[in-house]
Protein backbone atom coordinates (compact mmCIF):
# COMPACT_ATOMS: atom_id res chain seq x y z
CA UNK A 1 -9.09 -1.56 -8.37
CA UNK A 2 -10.24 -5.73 -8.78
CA UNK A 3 -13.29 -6.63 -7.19
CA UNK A 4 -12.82 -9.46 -4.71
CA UNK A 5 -14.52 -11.89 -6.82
CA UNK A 6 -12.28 -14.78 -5.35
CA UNK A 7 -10.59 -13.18 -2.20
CA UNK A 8 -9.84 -16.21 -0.28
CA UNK A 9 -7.07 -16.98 3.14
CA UNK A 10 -5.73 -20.44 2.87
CA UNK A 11 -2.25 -21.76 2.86
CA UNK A 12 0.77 -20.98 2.35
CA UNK A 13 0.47 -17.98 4.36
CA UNK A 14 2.16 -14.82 3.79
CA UNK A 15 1.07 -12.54 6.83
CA UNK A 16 1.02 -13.54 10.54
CA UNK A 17 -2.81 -12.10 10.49
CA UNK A 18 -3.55 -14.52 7.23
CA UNK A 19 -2.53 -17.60 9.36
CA UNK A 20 -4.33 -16.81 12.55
CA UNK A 21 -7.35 -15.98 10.66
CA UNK A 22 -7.50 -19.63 8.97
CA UNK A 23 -6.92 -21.08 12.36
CA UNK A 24 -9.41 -18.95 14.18
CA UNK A 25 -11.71 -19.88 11.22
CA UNK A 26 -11.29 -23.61 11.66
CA UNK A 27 -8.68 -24.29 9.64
CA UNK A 28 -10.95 -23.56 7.03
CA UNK A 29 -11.44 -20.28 4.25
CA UNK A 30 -12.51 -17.42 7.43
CA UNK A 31 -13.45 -14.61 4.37
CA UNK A 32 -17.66 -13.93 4.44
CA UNK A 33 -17.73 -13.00 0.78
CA UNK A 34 -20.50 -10.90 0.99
CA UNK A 35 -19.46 -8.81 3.48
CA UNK A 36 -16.30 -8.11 1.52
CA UNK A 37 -17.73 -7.26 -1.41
CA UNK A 38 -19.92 -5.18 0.69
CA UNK A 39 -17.06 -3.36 2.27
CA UNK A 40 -15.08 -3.24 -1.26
CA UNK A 41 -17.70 -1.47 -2.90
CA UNK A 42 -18.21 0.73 0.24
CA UNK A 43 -14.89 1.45 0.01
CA UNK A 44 -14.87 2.70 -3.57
CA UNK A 45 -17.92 4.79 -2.98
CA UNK A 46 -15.84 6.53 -0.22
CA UNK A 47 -13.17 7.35 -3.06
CA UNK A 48 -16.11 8.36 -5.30
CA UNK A 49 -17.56 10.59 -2.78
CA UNK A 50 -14.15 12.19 -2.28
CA UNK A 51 -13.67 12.99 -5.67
CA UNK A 52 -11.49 10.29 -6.73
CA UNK A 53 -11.90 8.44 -10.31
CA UNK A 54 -11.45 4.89 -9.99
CA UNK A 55 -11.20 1.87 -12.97
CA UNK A 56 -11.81 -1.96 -12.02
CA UNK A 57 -10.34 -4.74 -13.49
CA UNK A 58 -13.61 -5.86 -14.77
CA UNK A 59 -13.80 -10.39 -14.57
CA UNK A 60 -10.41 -10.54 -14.12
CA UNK A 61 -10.03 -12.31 -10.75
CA UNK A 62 -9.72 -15.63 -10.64
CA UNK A 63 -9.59 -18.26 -8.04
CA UNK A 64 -6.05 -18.92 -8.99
CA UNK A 65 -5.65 -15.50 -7.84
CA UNK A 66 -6.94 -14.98 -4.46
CA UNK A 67 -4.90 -11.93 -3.43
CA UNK A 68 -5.59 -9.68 -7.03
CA UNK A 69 -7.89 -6.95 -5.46
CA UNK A 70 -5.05 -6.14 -3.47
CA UNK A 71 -3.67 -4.27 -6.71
CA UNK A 72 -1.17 -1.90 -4.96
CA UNK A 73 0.98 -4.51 -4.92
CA UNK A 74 1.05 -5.22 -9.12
CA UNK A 75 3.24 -2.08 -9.81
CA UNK A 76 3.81 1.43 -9.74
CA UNK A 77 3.10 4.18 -12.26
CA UNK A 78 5.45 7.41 -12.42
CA UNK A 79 4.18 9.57 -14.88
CA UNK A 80 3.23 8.05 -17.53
CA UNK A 81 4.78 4.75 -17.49
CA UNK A 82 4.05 1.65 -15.17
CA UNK A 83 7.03 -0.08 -13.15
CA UNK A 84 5.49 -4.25 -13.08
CA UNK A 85 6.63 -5.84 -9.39
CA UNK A 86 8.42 -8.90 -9.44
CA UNK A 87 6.60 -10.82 -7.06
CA UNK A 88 8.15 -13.02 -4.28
CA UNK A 89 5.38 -15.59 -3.89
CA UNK A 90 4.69 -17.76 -6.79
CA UNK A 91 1.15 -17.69 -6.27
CA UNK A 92 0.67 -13.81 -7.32
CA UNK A 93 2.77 -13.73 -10.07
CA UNK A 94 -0.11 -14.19 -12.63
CA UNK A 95 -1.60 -11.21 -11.79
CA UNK A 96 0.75 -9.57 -13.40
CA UNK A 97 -0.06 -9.71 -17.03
CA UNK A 98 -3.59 -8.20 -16.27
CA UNK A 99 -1.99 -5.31 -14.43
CA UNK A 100 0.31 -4.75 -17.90
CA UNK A 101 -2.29 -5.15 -20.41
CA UNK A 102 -4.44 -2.83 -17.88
CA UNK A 103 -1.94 0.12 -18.01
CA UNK A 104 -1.01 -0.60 -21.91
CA UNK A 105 -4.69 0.25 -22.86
CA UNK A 106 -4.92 3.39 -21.35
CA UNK A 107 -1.62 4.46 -23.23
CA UNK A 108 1.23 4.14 -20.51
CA UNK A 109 4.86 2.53 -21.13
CA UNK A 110 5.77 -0.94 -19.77
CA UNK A 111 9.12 -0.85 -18.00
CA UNK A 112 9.70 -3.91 -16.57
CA UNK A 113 12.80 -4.43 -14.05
CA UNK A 114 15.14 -7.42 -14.67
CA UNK A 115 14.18 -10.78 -12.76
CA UNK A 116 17.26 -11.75 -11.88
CA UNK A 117 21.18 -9.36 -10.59
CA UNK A 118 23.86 -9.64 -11.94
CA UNK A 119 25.02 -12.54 -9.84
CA UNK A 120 22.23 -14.61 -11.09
CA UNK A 121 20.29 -13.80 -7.65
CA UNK A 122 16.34 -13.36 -8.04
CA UNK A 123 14.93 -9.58 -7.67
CA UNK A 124 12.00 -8.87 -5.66
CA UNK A 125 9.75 -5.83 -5.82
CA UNK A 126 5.96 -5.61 -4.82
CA UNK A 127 4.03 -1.77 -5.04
CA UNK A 128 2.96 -1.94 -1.73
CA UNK A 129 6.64 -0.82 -0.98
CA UNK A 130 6.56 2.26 -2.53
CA UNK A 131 4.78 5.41 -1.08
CA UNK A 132 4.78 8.29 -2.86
CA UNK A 133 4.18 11.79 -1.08
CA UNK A 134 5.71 15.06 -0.44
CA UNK A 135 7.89 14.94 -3.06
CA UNK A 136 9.62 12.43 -2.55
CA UNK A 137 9.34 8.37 -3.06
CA UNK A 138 9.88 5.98 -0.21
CA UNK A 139 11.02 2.35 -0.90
CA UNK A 140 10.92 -0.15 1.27
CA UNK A 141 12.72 -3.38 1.43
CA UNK A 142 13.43 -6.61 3.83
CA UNK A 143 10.32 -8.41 3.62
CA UNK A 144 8.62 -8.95 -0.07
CA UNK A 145 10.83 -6.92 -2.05
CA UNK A 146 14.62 -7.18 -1.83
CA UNK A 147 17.33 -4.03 -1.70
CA UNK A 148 18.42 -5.29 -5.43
CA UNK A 149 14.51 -4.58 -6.48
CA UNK A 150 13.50 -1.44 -4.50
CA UNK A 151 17.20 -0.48 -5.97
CA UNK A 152 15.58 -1.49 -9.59
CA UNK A 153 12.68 0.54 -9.03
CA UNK A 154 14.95 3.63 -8.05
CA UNK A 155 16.73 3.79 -11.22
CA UNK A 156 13.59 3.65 -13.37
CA UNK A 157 12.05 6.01 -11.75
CA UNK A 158 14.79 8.50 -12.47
CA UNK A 159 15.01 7.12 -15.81
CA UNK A 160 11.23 8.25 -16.14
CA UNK A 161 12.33 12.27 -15.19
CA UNK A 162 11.53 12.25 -11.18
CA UNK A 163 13.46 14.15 -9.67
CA UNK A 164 12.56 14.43 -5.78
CA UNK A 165 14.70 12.32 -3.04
CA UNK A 166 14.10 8.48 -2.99
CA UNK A 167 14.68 6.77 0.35
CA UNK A 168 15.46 3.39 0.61
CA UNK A 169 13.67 1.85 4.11
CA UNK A 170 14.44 -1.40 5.73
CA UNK A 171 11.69 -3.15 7.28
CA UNK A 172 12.45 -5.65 10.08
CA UNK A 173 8.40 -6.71 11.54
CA UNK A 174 6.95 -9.59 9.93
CA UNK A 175 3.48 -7.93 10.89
CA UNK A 176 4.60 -5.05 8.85
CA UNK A 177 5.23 -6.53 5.66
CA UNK A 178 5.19 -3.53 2.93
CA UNK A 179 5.68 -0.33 3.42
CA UNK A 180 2.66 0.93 3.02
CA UNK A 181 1.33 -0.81 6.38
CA UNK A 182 3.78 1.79 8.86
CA UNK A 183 4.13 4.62 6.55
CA UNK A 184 1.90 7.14 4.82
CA UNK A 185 2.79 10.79 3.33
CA UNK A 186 0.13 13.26 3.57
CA UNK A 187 0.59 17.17 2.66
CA UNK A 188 3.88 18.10 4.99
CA UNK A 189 3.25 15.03 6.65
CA UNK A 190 4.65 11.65 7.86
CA UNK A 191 2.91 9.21 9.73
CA UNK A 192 5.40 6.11 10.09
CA UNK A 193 5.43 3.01 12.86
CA UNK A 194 9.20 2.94 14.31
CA UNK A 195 9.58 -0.85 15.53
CA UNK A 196 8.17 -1.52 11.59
CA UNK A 197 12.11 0.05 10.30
CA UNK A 198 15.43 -0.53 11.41
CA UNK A 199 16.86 2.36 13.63
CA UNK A 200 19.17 3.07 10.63
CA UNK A 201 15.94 3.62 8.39
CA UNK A 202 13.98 5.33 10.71
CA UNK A 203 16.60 8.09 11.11
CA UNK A 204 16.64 8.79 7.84
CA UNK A 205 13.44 9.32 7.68
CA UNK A 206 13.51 11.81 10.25
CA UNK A 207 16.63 13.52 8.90
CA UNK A 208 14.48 13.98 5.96
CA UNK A 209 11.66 15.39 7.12
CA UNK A 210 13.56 18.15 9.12
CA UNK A 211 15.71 18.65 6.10
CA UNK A 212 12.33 19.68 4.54
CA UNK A 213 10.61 21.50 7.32
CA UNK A 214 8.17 18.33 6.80
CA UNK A 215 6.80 16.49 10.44
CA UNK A 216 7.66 12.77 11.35
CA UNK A 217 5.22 11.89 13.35
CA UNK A 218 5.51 8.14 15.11
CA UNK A 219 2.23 6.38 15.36
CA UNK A 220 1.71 4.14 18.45
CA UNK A 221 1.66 0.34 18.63
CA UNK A 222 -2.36 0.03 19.03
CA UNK A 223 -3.43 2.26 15.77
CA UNK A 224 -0.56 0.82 13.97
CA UNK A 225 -1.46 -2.42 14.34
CA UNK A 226 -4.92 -1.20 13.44
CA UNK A 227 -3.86 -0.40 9.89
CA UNK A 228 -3.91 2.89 10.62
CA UNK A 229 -1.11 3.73 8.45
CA UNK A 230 -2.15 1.80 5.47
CA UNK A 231 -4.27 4.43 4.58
CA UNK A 232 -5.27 6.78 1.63
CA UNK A 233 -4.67 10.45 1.52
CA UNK A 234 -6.91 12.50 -0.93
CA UNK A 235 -5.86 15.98 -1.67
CA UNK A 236 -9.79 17.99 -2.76
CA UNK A 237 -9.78 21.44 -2.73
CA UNK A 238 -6.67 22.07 -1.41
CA UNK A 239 -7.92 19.36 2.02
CA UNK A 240 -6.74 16.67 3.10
CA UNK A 241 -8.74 13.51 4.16
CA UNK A 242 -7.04 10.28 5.17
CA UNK A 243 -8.90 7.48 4.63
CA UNK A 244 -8.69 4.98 7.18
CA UNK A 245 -10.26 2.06 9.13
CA UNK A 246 -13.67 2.57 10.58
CA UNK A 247 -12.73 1.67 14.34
CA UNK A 248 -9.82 4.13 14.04
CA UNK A 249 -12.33 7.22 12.95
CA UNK A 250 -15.62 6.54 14.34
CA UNK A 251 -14.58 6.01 17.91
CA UNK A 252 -12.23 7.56 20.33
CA UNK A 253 -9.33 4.81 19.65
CA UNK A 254 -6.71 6.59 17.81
CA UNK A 255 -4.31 8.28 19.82
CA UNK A 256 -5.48 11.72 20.94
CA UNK A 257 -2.33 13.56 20.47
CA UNK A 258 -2.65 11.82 16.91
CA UNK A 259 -5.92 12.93 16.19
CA UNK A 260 -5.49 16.46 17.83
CA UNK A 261 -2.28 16.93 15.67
CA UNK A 262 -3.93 15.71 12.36
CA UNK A 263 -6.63 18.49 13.34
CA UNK A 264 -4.73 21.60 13.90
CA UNK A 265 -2.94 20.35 10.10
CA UNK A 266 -6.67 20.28 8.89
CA UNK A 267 -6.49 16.56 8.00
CA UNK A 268 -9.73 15.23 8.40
CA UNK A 269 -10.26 11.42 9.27
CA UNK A 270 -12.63 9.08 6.83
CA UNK A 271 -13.59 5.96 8.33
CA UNK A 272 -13.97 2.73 6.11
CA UNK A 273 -15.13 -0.81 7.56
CA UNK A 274 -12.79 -3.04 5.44
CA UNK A 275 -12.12 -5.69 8.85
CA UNK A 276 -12.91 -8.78 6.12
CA UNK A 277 -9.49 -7.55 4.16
CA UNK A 278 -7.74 -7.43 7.47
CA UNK A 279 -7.94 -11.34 7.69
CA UNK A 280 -5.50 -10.93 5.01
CA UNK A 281 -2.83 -8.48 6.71
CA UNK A 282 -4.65 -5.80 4.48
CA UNK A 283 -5.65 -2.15 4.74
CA UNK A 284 -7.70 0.22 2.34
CA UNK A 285 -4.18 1.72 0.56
CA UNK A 286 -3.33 -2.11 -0.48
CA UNK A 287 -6.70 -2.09 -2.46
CA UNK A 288 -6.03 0.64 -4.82
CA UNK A 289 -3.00 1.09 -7.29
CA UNK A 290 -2.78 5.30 -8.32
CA UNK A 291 -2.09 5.96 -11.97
CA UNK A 292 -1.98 9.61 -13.03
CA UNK A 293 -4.79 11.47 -13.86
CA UNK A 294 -5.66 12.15 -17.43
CA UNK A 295 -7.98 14.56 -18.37
């Protein structure tokens, strides 16, 4: 995790809910810092309280990195060796070098993917495309990472020993810009947003799941635009909680033939207020990055 020391919304924009924000705001900075490091450090007691060991990039944020505590998006780790993105924006591609030298101390490979194709043409990959979960890894591409990157990532995960099924998912909704806002994998589970995926993609995705026994289940247009599924599933005791926002838990806003079906699969719902990250097109999943557990 990276505290939001210097969380800020100003232009360029890269979400739709970044840019209305700023002009809802004023045309001026719309983040109350103290309620967002408020919610952030809610937010990582909720992990605590669930069991779930957390490290912070301690004084690394800097104002030339505004976006940095959302960290999901540096990399991702497969067993014991981190994949670093390759940004599209210019203005997160510093963060990366904290996010290496993070991993590196704690003993995990570096295995960077190539910048450019063969053609010459740039490759983009960002961690908040990848979702890992029932034993598989999902990609997704269209948005901030490119088919050559996601593609990238693919091979050096296999290249690392993983063996489960890797989908490759096209995303077509600017609101939806990474994966992990209209897709998350808990237990058998697969909570996913349909208009977020091309129909291509979001047939494969079922035609997975039912190859597995596993359950697609389509979350409607008011809790996915809620962030509801760019949340965190914890596995404790052989339970699963799904943490998500506040407004989505707390009252009686989530679909009920959502909620009744998360039930009867014993999935209980864990509400965190993270709204000030929202200005940002951001839910609690983008503020975490998992690395493997050590013990």
């Amino acid at each position: 995790m990276c505290a939001p020391d210097h969380f800020a919304v100003f232009p360029p924009f890269s979400t739709v809910w970044e840019r209305e924000a700023w002009e809802r705001a004023g045309r001026q900075d719309p983040i109350d810092y103290e309620r967002a490091r408020h919610q952030w450090n809610g937010f990582r007691l909720t992990l605590m309280r669930l069991g779930v060991r957390s490290a912070v990039l301690h004084g690394k944020q800097t104002p030339r990195s505004p976006d940095q505590t959302f960290v999901r998006d540096s990399g991702i780790v497969c067993g014991s060796r981190f994949i670093p993105a390759r940004f599209k924006y210019e203005r997160r591609r510093g963060e990366i070098c904290d996010a290496v030298s993070f991993f590196l101390d704690r003993g995990l490979s570096v295995l960077p993917i190539p910048a450019l194709d063969g053609d010459l043409n740039p490759v983009y990959f960002e961690g908040g495309d990848a979702r890992w979960g029932n034993a598989a890894l999902f990609l997704g591409y269209g948005m901030r990472s490119n088919k050559k990157g996601v593609e990238r990532v693919a091979a050096a995960v296999r290249q690392g020993g993983f063996t489960g099924d890797i989908l490759l998912l096209e995303l077509v909704a600017e609101e939806f810009y990474h994966l992990d806002t209209c897709l998350v994998a808990i237990g058998d589970t697969v909570l996913y947003y349909p208009p977020a995926l091309t129909s291509e993609s979001a047939d494969e995705l079922r035609r997975h799941c039912r190859a597995r026994n596993n359950a697609a289940v389509a979350v409607d247009d008011e809790d996915a635009l809620r962030f509801f599924c760019c949340s965190v599933p914890v596995l404790r005791s052989c339970s699963w909680s799904l943490i998500v926002p506040q407004e989505v838990a707390s009252q009686p806003l989530c679909a009920p033939q959502l909620k009744r079906f998360l039930e009867r699969r014993g999935i209980t719902l864990v509400g965190v207020l993270l709204d000030e990250f929202k200005k940002s097109g951001a839910g609690a999943d983008c503020l975490i990055l998992p690395i493997p557990c050590t013990r």
